[in-house]
N, C-alpha and C. Protein backbone atom coordinates (compact mmCIF):
# COMPACT_ATOMS: atom_id res chain seq x y z
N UNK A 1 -8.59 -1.25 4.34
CA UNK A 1 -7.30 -0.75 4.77
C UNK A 1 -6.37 -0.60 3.58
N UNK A 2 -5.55 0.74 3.87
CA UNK A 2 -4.64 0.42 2.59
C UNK A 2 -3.26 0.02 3.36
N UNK A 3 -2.55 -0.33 1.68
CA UNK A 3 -1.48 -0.76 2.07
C UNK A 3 -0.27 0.16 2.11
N UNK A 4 1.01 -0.01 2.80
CA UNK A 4 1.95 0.98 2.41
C UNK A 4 3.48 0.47 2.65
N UNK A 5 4.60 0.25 1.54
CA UNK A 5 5.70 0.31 1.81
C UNK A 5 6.42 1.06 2.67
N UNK A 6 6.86 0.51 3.59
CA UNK A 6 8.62 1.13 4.32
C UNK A 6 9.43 0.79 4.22
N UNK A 7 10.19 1.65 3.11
CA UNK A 7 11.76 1.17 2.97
C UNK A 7 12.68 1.80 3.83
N UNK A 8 13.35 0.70 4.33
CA UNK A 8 14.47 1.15 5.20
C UNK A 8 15.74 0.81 4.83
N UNK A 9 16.30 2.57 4.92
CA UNK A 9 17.33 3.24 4.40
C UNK A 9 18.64 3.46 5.57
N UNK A 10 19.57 2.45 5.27
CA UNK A 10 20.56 2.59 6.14
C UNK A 10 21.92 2.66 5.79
N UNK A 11 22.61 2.76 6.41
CA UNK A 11 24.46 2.93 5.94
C UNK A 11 25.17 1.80 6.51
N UNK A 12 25.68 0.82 5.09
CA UNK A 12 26.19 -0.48 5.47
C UNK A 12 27.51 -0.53 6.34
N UNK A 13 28.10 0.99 6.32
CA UNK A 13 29.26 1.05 6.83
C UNK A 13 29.10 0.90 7.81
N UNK A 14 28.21 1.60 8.40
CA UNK A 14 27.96 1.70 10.26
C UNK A 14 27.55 0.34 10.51
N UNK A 15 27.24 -0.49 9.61
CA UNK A 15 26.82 -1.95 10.44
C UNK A 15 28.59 -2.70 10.37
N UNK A 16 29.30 -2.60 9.25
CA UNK A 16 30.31 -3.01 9.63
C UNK A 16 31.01 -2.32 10.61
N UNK A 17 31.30 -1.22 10.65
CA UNK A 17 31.76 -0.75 12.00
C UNK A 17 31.48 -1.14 13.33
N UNK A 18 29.84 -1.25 13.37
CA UNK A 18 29.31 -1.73 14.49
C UNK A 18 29.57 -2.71 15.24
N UNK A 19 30.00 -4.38 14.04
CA UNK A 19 30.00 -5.56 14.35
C UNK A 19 29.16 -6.07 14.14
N UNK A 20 28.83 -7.47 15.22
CA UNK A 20 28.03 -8.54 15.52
C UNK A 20 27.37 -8.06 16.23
N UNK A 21 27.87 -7.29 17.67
CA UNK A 21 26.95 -6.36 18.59
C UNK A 21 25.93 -5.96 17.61
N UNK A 22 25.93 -4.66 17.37
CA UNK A 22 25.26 -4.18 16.89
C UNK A 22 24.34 -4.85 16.12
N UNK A 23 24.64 -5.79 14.66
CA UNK A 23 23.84 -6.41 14.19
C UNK A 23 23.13 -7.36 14.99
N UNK A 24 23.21 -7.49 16.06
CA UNK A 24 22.35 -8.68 17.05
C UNK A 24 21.08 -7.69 17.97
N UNK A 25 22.08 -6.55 18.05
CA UNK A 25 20.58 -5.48 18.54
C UNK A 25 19.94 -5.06 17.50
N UNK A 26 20.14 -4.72 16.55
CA UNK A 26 19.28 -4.51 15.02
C UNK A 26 18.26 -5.52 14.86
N UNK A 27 18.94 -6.83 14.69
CA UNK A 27 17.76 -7.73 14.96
C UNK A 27 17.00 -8.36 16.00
N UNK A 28 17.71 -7.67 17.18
CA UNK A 28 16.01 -8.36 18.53
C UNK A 28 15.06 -6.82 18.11
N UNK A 29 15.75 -5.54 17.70
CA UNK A 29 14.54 -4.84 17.27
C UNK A 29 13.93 -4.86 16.51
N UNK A 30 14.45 -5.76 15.40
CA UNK A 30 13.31 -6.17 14.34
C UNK A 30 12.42 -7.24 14.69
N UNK A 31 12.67 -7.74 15.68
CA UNK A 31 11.85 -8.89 16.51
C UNK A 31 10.81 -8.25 16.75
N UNK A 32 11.22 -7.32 17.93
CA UNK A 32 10.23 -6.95 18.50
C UNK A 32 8.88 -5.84 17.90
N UNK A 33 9.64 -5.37 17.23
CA UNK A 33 9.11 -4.29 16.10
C UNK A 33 7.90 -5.36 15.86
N UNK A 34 8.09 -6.49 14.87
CA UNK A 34 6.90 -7.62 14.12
C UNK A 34 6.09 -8.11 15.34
N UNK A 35 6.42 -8.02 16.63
CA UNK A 35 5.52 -8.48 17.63
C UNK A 35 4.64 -7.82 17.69
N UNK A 36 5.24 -6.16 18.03
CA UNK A 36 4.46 -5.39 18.49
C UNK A 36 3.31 -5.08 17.37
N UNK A 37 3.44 -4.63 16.05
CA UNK A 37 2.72 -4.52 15.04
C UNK A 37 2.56 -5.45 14.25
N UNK A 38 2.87 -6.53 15.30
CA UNK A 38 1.84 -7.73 14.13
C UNK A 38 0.68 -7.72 13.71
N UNK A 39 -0.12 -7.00 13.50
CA UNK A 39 -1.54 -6.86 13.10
C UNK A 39 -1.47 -6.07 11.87
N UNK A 40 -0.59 -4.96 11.99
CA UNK A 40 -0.13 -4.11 11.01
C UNK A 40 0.94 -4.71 10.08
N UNK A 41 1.50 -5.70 10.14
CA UNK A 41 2.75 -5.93 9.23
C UNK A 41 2.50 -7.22 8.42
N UNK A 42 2.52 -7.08 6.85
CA UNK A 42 2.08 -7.89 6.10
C UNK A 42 3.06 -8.99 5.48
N UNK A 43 4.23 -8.08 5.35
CA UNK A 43 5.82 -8.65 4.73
C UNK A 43 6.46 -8.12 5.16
N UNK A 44 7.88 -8.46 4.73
CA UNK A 44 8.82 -7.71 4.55
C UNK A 44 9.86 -8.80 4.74
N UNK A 45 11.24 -8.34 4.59
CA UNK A 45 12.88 -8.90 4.29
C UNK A 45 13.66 -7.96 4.55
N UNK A 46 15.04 -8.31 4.85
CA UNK A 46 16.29 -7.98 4.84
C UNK A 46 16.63 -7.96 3.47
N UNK A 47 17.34 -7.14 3.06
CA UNK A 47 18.04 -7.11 1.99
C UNK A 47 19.50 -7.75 2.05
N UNK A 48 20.61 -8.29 1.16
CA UNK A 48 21.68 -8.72 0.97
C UNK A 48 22.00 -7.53 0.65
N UNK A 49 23.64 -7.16 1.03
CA UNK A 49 24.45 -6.25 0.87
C UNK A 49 24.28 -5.18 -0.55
N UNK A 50 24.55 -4.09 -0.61
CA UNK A 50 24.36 -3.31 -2.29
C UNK A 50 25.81 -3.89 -2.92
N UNK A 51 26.83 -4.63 -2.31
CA UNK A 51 27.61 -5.27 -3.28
C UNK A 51 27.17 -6.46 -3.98
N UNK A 52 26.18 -6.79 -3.48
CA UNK A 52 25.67 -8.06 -3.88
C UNK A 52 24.38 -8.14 -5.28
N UNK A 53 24.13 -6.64 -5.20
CA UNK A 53 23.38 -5.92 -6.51
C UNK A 53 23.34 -6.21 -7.73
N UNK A 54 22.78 -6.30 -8.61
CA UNK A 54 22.40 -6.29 -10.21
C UNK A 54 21.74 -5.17 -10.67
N UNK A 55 22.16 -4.28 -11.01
CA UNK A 55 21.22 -3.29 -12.00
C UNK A 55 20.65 -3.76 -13.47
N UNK A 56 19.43 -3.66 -13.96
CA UNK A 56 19.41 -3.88 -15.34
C UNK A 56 18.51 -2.84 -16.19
N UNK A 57 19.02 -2.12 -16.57
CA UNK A 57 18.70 -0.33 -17.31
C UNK A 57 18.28 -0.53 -19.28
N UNK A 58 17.54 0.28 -19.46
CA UNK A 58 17.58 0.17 -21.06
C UNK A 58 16.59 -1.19 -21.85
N UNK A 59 15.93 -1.28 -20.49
CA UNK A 59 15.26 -2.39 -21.63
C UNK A 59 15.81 -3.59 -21.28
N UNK A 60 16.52 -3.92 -20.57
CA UNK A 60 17.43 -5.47 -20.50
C UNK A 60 18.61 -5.39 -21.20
N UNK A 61 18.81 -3.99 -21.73
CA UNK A 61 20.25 -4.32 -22.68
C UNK A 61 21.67 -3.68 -22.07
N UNK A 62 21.32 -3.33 -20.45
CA UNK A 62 22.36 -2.68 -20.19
C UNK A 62 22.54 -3.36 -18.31
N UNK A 63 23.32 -4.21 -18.13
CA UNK A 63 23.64 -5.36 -16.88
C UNK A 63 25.24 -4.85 -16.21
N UNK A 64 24.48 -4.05 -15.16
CA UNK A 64 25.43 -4.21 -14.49
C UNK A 64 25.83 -4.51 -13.08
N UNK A 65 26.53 -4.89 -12.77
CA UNK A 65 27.01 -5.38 -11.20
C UNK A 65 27.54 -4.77 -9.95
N UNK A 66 26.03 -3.62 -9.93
CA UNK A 66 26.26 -2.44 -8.90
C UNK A 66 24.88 -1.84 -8.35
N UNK A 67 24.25 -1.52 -7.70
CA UNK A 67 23.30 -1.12 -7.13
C UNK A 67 22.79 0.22 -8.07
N UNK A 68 21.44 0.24 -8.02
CA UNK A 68 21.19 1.17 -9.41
C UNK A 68 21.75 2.61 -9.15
N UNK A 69 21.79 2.68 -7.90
CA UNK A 69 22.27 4.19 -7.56
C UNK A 69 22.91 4.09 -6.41
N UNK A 70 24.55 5.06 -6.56
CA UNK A 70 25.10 5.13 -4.67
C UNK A 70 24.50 6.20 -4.07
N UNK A 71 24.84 5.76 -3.15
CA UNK A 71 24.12 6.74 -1.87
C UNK A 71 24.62 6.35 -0.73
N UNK A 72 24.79 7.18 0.10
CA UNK A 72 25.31 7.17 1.82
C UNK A 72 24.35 6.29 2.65
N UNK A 73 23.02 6.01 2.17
CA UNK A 73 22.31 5.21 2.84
C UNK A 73 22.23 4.09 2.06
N UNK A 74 21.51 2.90 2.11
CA UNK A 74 21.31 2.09 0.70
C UNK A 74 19.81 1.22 1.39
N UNK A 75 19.10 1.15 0.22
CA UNK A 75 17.82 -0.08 0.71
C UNK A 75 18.21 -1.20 1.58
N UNK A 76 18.30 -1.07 2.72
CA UNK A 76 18.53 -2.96 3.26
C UNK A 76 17.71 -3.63 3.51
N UNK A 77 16.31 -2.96 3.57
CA UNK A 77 14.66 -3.98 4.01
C UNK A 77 14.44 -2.73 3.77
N UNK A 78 13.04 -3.64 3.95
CA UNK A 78 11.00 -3.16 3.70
C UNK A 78 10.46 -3.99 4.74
N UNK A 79 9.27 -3.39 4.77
CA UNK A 79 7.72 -3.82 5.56
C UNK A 79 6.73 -3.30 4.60
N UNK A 80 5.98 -4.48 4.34
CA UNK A 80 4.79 -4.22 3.59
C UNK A 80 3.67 -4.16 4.87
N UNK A 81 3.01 -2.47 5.10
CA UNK A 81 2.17 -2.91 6.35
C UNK A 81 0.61 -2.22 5.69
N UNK A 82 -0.31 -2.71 6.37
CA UNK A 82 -1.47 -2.24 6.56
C UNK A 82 -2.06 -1.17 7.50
N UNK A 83 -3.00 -0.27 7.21
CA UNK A 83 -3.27 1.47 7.67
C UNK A 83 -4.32 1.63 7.06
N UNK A 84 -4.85 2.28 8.41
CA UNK A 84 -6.52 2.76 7.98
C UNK A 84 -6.20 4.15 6.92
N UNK A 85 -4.89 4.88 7.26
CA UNK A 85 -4.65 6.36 5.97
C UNK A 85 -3.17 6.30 6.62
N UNK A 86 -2.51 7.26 5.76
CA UNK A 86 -1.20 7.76 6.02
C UNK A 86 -0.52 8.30 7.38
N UNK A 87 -1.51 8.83 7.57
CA UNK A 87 -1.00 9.25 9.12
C UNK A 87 -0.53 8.05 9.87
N UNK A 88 -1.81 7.16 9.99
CA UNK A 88 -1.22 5.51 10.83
C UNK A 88 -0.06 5.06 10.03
N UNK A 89 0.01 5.06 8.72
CA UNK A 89 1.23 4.35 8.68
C UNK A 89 2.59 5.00 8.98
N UNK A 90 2.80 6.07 8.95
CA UNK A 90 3.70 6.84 9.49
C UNK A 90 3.45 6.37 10.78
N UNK A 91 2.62 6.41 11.86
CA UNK A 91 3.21 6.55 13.15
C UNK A 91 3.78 4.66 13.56
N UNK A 92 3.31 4.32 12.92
CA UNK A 92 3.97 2.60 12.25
C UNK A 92 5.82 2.55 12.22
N UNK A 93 5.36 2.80 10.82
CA UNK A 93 6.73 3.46 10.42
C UNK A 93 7.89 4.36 11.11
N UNK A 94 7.61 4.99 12.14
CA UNK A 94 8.42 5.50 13.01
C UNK A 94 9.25 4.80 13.76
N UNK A 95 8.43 3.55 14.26
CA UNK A 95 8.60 2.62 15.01
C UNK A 95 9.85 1.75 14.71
N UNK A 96 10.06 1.75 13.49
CA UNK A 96 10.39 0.66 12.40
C UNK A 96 12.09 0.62 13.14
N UNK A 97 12.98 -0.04 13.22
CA UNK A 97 14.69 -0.07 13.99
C UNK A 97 15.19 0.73 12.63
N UNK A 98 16.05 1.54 12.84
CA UNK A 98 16.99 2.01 11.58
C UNK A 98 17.96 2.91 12.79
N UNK A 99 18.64 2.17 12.67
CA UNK A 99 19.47 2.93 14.10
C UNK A 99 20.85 3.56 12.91
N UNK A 100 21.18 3.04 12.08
CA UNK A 100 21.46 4.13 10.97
C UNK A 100 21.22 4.86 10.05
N UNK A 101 20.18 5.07 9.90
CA UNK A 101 19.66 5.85 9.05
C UNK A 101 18.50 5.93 8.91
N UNK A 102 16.79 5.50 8.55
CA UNK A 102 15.99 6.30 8.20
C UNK A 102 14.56 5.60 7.25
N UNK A 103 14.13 5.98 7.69
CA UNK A 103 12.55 4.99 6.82
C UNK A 103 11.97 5.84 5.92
N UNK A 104 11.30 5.12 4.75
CA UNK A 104 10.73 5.85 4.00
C UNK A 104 9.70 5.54 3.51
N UNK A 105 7.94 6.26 3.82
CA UNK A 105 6.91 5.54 3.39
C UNK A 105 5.96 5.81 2.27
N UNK A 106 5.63 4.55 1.31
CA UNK A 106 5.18 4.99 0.10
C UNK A 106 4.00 4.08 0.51
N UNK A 107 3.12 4.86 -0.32
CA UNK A 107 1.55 4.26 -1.07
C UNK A 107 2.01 3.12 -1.48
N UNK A 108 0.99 2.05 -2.02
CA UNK A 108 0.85 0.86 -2.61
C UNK A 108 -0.12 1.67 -3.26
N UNK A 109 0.01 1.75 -4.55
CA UNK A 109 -0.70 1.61 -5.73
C UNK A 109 -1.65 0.96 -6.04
N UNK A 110 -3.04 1.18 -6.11
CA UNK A 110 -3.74 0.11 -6.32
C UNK A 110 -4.40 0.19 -7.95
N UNK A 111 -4.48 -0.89 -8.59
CA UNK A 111 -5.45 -0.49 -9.85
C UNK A 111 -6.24 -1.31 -9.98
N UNK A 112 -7.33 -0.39 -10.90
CA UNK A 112 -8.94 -0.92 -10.68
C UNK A 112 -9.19 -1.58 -11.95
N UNK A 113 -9.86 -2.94 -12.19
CA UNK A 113 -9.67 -3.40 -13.24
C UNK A 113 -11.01 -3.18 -14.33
């Protein structure tokens, strides 16, 4: 099986807007999401806020205290899941809660030694 990142791409504003509501339905769907594809789901986390960010550019010689790039959406989690090919992990990945914004699925890289 290979493996494949989903990063999920959302807009922190709409969760503050939302509230507690909202963030309390975000997470029984991330509940249920890991139930349902528990067979398929290897990792994954929540991310802490993009104010809460460190960039470090240039080699280590350039630190700063901002998310490497803005954007209307921002990384807030991943799922590291398992897939027989791409197609399954997409229809995985569909699944995934982003009630603001949007998933995005990459290969895991593998190298051969």
């Amino acid at each position: 099986m290979a493996q494949y990142l989903v990063l999920i791409y959302e807009s922190e504003a709409a969760y503050a807007e939302g509230g507690q509501e909202a963030w309390s339905e975000i997470t029984q769907a991330h509940v249920e999401f890991g139930e349902k594809f528990a067979d398929a789901v290897v990792g994954g986390n929540a991310l802490q806020p993009t104010m809460t960010a460190t960039s470090i550019r240039a080699n280590g010689t350039e630190v700063t205290d901002a998310p490497f790039a803005e954007a209307k959406e921002a990384l807030g989690g991943y799922y590291l899941i398992e897939a027989v090919d791409l197609d399954a992990a997409i229809e995985v990945a569909k699944q995934v809660p982003a009630r603001f914004g949007g998933v995005e699925v990459r290969p895991v890289m593998v190298f051969e030694p």
